[in-house]
C-alpha atoms as a PDB file:
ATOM      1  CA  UNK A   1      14.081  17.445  -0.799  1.00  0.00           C
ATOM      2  CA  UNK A   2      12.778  15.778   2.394  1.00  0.00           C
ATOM      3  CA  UNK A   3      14.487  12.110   2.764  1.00  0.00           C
ATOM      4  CA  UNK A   4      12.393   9.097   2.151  1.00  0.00           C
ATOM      5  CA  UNK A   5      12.732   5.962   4.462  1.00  0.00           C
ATOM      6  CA  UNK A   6      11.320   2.420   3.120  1.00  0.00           C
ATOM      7  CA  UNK A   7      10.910  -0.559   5.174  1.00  0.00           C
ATOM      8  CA  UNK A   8      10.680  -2.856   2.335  1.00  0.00           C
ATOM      9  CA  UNK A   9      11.585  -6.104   1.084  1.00  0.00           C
ATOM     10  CA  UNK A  10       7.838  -7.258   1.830  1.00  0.00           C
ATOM     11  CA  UNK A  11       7.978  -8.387  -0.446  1.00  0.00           C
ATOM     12  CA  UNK A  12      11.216  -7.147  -2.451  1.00  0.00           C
ATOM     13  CA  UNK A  13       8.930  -7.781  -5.836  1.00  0.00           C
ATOM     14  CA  UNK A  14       6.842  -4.594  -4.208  1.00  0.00           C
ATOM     15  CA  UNK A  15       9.459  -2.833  -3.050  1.00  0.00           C
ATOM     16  CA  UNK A  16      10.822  -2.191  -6.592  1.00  0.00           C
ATOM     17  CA  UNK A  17       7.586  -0.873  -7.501  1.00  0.00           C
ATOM     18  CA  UNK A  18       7.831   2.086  -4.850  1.00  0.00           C
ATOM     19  CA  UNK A  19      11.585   2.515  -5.902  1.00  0.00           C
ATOM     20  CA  UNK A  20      10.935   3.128  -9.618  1.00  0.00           C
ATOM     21  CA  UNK A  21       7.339   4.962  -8.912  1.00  0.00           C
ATOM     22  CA  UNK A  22       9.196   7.013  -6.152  1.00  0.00           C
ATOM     23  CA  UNK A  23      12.015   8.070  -8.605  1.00  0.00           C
ATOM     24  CA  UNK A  24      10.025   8.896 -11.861  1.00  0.00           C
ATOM     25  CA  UNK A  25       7.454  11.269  -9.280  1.00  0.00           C
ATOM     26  CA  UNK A  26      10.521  13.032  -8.336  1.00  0.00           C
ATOM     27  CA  UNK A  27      11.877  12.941 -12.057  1.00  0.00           C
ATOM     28  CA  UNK A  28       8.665  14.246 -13.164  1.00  0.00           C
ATOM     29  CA  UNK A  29       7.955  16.704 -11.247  1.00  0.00           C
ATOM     30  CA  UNK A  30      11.699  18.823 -11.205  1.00  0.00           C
ATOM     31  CA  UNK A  31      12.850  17.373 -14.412  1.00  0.00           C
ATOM     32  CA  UNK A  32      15.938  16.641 -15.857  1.00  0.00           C
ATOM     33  CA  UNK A  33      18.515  14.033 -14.091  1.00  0.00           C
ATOM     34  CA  UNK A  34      16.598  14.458 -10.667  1.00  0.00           C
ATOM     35  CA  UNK A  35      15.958  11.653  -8.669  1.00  0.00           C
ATOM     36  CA  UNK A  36      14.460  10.795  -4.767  1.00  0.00           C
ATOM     37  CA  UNK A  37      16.712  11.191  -2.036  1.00  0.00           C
ATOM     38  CA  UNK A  38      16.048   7.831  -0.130  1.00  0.00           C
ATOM     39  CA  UNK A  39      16.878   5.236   2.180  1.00  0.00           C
ATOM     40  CA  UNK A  40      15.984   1.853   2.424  1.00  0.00           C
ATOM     41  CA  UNK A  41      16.315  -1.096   4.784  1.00  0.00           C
ATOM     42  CA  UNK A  42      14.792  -4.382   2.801  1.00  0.00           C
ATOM     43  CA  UNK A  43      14.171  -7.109   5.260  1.00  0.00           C
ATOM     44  CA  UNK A  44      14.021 -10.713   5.415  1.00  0.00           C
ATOM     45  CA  UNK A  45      10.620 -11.382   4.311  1.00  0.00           C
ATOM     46  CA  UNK A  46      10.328 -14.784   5.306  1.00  0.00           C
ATOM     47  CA  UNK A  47      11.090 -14.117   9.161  1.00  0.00           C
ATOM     48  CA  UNK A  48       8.464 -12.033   8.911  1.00  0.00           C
ATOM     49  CA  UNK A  49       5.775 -14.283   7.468  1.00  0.00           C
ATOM     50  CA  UNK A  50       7.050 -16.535  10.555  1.00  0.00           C
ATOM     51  CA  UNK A  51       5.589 -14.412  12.693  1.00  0.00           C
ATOM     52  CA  UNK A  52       2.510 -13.621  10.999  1.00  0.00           C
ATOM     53  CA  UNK A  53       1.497 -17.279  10.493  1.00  0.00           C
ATOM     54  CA  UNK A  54       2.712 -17.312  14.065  1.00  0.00           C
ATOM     55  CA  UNK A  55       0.286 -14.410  15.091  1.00  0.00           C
ATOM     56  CA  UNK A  56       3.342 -13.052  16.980  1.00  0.00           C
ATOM     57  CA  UNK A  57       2.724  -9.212  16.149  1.00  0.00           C
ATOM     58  CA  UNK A  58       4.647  -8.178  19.038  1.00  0.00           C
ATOM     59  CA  UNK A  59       7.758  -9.779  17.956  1.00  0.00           C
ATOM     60  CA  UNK A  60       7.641  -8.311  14.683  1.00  0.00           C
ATOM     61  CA  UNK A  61       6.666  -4.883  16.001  1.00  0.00           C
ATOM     62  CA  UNK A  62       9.701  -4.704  17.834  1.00  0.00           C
ATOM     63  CA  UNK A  63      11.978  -5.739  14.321  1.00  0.00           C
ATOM     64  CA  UNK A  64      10.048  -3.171  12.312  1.00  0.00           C
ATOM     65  CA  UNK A  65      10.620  -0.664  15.026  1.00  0.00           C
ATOM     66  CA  UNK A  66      14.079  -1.343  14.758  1.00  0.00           C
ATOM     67  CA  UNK A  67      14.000  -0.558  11.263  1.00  0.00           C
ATOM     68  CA  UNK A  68      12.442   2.628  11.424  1.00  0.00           C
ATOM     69  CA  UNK A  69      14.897   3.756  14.014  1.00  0.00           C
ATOM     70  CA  UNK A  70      17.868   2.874  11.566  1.00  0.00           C
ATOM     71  CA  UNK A  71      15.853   4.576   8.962  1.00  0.00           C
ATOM     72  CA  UNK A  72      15.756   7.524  11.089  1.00  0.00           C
ATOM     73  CA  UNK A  73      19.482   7.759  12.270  1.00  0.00           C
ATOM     74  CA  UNK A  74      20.507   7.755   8.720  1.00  0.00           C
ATOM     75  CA  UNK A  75      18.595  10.574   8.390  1.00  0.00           C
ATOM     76  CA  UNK A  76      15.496   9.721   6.945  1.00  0.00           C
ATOM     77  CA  UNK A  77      13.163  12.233   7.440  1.00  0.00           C
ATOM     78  CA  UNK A  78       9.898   9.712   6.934  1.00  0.00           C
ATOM     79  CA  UNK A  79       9.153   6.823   7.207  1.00  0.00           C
ATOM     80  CA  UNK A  80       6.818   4.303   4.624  1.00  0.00           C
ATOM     81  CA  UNK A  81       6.229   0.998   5.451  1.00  0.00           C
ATOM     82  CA  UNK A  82       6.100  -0.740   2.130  1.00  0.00           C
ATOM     83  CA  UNK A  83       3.609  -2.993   2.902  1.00  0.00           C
ATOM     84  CA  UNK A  84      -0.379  -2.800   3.518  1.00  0.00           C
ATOM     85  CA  UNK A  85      -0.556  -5.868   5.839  1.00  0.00           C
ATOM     86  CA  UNK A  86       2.324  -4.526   8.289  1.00  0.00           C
ATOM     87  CA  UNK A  87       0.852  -1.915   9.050  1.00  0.00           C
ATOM     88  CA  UNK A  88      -1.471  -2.845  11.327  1.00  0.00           C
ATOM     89  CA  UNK A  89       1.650  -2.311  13.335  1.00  0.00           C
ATOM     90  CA  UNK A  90       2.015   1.147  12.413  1.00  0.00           C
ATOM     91  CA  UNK A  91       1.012   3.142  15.802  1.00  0.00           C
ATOM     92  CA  UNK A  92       3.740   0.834  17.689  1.00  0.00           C
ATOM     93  CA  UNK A  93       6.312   1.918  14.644  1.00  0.00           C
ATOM     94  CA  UNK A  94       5.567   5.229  14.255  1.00  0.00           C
ATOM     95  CA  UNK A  95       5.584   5.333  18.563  1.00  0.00           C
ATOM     96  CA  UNK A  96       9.644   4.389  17.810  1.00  0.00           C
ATOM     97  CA  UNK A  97      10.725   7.215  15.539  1.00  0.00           C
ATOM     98  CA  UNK A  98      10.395  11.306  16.096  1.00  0.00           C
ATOM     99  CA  UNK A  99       9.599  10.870  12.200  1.00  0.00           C
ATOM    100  CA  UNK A 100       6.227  11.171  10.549  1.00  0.00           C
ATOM    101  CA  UNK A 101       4.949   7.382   9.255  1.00  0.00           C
ATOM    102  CA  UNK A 102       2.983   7.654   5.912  1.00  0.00           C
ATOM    103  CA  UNK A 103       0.076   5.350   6.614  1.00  0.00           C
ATOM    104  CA  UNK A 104      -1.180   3.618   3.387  1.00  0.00           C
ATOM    105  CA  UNK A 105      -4.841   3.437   4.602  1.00  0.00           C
ATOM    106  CA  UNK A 106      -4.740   7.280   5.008  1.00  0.00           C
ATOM    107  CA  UNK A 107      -3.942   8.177   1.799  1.00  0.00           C
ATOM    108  CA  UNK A 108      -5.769   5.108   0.127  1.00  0.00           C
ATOM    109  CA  UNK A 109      -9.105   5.973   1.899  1.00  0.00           C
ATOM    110  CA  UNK A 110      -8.485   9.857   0.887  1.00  0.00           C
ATOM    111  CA  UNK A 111      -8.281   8.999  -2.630  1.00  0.00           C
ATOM    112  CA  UNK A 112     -11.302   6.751  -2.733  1.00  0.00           C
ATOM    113  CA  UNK A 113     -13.474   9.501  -0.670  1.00  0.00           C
ATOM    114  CA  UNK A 114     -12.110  12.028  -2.962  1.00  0.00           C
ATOM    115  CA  UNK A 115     -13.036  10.233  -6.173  1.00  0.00           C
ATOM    116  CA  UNK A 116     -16.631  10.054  -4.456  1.00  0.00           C
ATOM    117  CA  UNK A 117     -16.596   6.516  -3.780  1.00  0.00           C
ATOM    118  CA  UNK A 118     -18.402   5.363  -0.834  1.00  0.00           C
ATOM    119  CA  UNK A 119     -18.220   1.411  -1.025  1.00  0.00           C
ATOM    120  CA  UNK A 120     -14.625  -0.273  -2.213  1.00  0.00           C
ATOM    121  CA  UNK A 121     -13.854  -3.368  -2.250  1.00  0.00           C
ATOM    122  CA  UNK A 122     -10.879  -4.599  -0.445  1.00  0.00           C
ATOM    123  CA  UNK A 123      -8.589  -6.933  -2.313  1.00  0.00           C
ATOM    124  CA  UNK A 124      -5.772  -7.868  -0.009  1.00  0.00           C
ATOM    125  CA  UNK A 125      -4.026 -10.533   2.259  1.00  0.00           C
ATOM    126  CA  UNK A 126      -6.292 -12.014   4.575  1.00  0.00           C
ATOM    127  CA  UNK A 127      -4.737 -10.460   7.295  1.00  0.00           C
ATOM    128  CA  UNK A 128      -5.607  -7.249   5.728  1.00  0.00           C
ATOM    129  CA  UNK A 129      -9.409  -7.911   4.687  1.00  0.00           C
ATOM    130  CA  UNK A 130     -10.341 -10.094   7.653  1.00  0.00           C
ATOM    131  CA  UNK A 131      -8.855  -8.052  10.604  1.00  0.00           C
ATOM    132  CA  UNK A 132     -10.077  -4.393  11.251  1.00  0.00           C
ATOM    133  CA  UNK A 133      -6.947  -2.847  11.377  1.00  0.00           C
ATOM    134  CA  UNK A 134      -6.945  -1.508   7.455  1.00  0.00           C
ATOM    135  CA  UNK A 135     -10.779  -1.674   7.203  1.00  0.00           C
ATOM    136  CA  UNK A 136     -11.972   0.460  10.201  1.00  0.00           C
ATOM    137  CA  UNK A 137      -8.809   3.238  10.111  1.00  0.00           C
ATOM    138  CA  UNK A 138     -10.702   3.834   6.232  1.00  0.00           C
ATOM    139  CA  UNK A 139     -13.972   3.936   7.794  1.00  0.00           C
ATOM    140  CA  UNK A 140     -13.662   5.965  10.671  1.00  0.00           C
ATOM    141  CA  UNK A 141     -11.183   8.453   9.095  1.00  0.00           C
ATOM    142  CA  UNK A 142     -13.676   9.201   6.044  1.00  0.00           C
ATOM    143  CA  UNK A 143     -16.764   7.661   6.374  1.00  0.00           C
ATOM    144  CA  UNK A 144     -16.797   5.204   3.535  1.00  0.00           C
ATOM    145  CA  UNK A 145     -17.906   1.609   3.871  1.00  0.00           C
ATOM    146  CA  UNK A 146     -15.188  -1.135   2.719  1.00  0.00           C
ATOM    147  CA  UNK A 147     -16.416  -4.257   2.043  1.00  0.00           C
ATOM    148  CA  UNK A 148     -14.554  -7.712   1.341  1.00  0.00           C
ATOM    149  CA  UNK A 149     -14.904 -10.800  -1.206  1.00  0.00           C
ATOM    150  CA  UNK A 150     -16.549 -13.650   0.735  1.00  0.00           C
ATOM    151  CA  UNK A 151     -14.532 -16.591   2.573  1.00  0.00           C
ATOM    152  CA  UNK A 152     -13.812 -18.351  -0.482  1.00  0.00           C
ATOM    153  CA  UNK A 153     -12.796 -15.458  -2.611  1.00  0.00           C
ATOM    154  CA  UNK A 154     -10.417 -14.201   0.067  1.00  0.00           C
ATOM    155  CA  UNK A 155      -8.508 -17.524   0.534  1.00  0.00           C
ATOM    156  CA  UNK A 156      -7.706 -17.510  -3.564  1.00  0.00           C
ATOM    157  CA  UNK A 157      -7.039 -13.745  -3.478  1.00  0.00           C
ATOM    158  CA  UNK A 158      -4.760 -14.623  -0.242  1.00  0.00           C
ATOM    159  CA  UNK A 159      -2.918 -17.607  -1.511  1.00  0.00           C
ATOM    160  CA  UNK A 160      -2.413 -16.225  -4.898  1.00  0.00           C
ATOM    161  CA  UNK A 161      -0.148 -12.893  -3.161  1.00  0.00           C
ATOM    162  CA  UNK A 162       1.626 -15.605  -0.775  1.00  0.00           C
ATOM    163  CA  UNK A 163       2.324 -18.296  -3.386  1.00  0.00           C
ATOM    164  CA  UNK A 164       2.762 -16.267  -6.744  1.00  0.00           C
ATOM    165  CA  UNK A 165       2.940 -12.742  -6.814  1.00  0.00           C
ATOM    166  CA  UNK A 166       5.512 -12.473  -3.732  1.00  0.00           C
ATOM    167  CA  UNK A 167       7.580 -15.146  -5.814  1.00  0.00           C
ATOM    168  CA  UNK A 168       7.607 -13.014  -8.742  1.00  0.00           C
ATOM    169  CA  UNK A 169       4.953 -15.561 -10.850  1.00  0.00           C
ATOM    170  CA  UNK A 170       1.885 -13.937 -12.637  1.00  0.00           C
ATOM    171  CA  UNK A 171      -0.605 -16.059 -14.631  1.00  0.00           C
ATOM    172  CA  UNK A 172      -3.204 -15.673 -16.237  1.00  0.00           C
ATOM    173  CA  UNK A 173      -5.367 -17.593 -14.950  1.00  0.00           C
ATOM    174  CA  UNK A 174      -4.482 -15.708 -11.834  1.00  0.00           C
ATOM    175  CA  UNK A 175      -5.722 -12.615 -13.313  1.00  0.00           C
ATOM    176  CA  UNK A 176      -9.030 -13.615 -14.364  1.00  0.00           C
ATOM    177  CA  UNK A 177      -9.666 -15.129 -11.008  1.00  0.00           C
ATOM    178  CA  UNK A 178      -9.321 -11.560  -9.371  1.00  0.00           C
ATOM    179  CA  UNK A 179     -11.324 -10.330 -11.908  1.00  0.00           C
ATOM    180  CA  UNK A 180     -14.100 -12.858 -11.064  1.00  0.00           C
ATOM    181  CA  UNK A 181     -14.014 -11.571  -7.309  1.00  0.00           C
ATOM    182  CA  UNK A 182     -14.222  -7.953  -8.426  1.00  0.00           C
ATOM    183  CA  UNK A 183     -16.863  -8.672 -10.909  1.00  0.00           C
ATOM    184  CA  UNK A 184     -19.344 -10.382  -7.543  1.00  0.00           C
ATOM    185  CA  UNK A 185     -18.093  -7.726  -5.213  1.00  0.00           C
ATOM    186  CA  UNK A 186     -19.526  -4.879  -8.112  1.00  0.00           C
ATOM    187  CA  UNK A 187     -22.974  -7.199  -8.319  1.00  0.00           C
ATOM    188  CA  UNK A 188     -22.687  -6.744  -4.337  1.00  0.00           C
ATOM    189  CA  UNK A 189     -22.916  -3.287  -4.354  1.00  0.00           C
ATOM    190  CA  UNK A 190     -19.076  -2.341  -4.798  1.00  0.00           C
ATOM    191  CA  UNK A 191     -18.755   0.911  -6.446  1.00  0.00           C
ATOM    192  CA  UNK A 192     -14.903   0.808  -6.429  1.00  0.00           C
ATOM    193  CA  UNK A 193     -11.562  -1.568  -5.789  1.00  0.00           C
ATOM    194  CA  UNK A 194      -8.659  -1.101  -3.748  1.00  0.00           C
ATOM    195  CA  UNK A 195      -5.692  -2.973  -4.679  1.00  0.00           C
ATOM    196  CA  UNK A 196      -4.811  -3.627  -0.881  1.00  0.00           C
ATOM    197  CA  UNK A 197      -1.605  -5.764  -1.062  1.00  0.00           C
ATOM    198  CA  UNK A 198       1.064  -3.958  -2.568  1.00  0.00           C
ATOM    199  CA  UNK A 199       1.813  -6.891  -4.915  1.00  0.00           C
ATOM    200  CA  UNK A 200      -1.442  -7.291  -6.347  1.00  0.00           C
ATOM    201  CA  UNK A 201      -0.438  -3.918  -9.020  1.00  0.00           C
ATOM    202  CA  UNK A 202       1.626  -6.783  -9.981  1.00  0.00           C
ATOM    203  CA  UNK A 203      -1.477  -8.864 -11.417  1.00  0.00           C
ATOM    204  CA  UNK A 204      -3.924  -6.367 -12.063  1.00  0.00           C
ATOM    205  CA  UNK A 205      -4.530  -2.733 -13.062  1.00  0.00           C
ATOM    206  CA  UNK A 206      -7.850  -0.506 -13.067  1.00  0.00           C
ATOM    207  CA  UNK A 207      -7.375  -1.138 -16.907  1.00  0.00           C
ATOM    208  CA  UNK A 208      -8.689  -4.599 -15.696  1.00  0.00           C
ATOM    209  CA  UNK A 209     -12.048  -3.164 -14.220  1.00  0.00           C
ATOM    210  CA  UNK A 210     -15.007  -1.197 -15.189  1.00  0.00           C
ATOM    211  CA  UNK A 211     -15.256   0.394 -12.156  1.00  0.00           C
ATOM    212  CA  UNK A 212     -12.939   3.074 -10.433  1.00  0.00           C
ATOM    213  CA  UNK A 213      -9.408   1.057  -9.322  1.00  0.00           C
ATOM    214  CA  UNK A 214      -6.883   2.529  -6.511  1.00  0.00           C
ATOM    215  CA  UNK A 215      -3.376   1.049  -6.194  1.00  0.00           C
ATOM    216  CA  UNK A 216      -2.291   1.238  -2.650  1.00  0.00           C
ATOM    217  CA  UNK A 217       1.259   1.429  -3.676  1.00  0.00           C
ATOM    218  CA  UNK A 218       0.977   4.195  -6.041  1.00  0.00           C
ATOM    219  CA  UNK A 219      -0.739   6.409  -3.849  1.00  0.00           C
ATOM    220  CA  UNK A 220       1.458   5.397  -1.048  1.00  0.00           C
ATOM    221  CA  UNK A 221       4.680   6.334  -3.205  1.00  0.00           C
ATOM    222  CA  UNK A 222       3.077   9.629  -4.766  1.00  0.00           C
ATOM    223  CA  UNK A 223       2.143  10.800  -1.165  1.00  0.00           C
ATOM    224  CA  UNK A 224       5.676  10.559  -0.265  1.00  0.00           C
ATOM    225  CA  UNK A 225       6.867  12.207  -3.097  1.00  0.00           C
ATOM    226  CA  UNK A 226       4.524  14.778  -2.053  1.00  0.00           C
ATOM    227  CA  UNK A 227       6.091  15.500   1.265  1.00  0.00           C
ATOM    228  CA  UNK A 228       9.283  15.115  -0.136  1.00  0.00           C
ATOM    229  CA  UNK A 229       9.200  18.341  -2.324  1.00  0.00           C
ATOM    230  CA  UNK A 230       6.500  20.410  -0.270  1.00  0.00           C
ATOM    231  CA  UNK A 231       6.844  23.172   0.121  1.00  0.00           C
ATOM    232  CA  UNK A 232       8.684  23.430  -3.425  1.00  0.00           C
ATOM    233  CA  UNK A 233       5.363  21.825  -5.289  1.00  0.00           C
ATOM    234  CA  UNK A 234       2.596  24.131  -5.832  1.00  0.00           C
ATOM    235  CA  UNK A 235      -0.657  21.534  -4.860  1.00  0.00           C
ATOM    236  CA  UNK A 236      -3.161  24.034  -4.130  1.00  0.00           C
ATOM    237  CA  UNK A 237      -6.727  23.294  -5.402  1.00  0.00           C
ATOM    238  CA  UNK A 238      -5.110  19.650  -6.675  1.00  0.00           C
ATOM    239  CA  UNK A 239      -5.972  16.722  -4.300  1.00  0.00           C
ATOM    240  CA  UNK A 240      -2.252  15.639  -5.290  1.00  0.00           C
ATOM    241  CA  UNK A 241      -3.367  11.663  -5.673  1.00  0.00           C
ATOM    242  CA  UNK A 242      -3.786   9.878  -8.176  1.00  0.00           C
ATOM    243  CA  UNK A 243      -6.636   9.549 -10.431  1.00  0.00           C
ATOM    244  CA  UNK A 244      -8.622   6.714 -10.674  1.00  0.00           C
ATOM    245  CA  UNK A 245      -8.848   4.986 -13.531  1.00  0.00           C
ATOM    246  CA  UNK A 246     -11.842   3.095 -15.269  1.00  0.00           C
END
C-alpha cells in the first residue's frame, strides 16, 4: 500500500470527508480491519482565505509547497490537495515534491467524459468557476465544454461554501437554492453537474438532481485509493471511478 499525503484542513469539514471515504475504499476493497496508510498536514484555513481574498497566490504557493514537501519527507508517496480551488496552484506544488500530485480536475473531467457527458455544469467557489484554471485543464484534457451558473447564481453558490458549509451549517433553504441553479443551468443546455468545491457533497448529492451528478471529492479520494493498492487491484476493463448517479 502506496502512502497517501493530504493537504487538508480546507476546509477541515472536507477534509473528514476524504478521511472516512479514503478509509472505507481501502476497507472495501481488502476487507477485514484494513485501513489507508496516510498522512496528513491540516492547515490553517483562514491564513489561507487571507491570501485568496488578497489575490496573493504566490504567497500561498510557497505555504502549500511547504506542505507537500513535509508530506513527502514523512514518506508520503502522493500527494492530494484536498481542495478544488487550491489547486490552481497545483503545477507550482507538484514542481516542489519528486511525488506524483493527484489533480482533482483530472480525474473529475475523466469521469464526466467517461459517463459521456459533454456539457457539466460547474458548481464551485468563484475562484474556481470564474478563473480558467479548473475550467480549461477539463476542457483541453478531454474535450468537454464546462459551463457556469450566471453572475448572480455564482455569488449565492460562492457565499453559501464561505459562510455555511466551511462552518459546518447546512440549511435547507441552502439546498434548494443550489438546486434552483442546477435546475437553469439543465434549461441552459447542462447535461451534467460537478460538485466543484469539496464542501458542497456537504449540501447536496446527485440524489438531489435528475441529471448525472459527480462529487469532486469522491472521485478525488477513490483515485487515490486507486494508486494506493495498484498494482494489487485488478481494474482492467473498469474505468475505476465512480458512477454517476441520477
Amino acid at each position: 500500500m502506496k502512502r497517501i499525503g493530504m493537504i487538508g484542513g480546507m476546509s477541515w469539514e472536507s477534509t473528514a470527508v476524504y478521511y472516512k471515504r479514503l478509509n472505507e475504499q481501502v476497507r472495501d476493497a481488502l476487507g477485514g480491519l484494513n485501513s489507508a496508510d496516510i498522512v496528513l498536514r491540516s492547515v490553517n484555513f483562514n491564513d489561507i482565505v487571507a491570501h485568496q481574498k488578497a489575490g496573493a497566490w504566490d504567497d500561498a504557493a510557497r505555504e502549500l509547497s511547504k506542505v507537500a514537501i513535509d508530506l513527502e519527507n514523512a514518506g508520503a508517496e502522493m500527494i492530494l490537495i484536498c481542495t478544488n480551488t487550491m489547486h490552481l496552484l497545483a503545477p507550482q506544488v507538484q514542481a516542489a515534491v519528486g511525488i506524483p500530485l493527484v489533480h482533482i480536475a483530472d480525474v473529475t473531467g475523466e469521469a464526466v467524459a467517461g459517463a459521456g457527458c459533454r456539457r457539466p455544469l460547474l458548481l464551485a467557489t468563484r475562484y474556481t468557476m470564474e478563473q480558467d484554471f479548473y475550467r480549461k485543464h477539463i476542457e483541453s484534457s478531454f474535450g468537454i465544454e464546462v459551463l457556469v451558473p450566471d453572475a448572480a447564481d455564482r455569488q449565492d453558490v460562492h457565499d453559501i461554501i464561505f459562510s455555511e458549509l466551511c462552518c459546518g451549517i447546512v440549511k435547507g433553504s441552502s439546498q434548494q437554492r443550489y438546486k434552483d441553479v442546477v435546475a437553469k443551468g439543465k434549461a441552459a443546455g447542462a447535461d451534467s453537474v460537478i460538485l466543484g468545491c469539496t464542501e458542497i457533497g456537504l449540501l447536496v448529492s446527485a440524489a438531489d438532481f435528475d441529471i448525472p451528478t459527480f462529487d469532486s471529492t469522491l472521485l478525488h479520494a477513490d483515485a487515490a485509493v486507486r494508486m494506493s493498492l495498484a498494482p494489487a487491484m485488478p481494474v482492467s476493463g473498469e474505468t475505476g471511478f465512480a458512477s454517476p448517479m441520477h
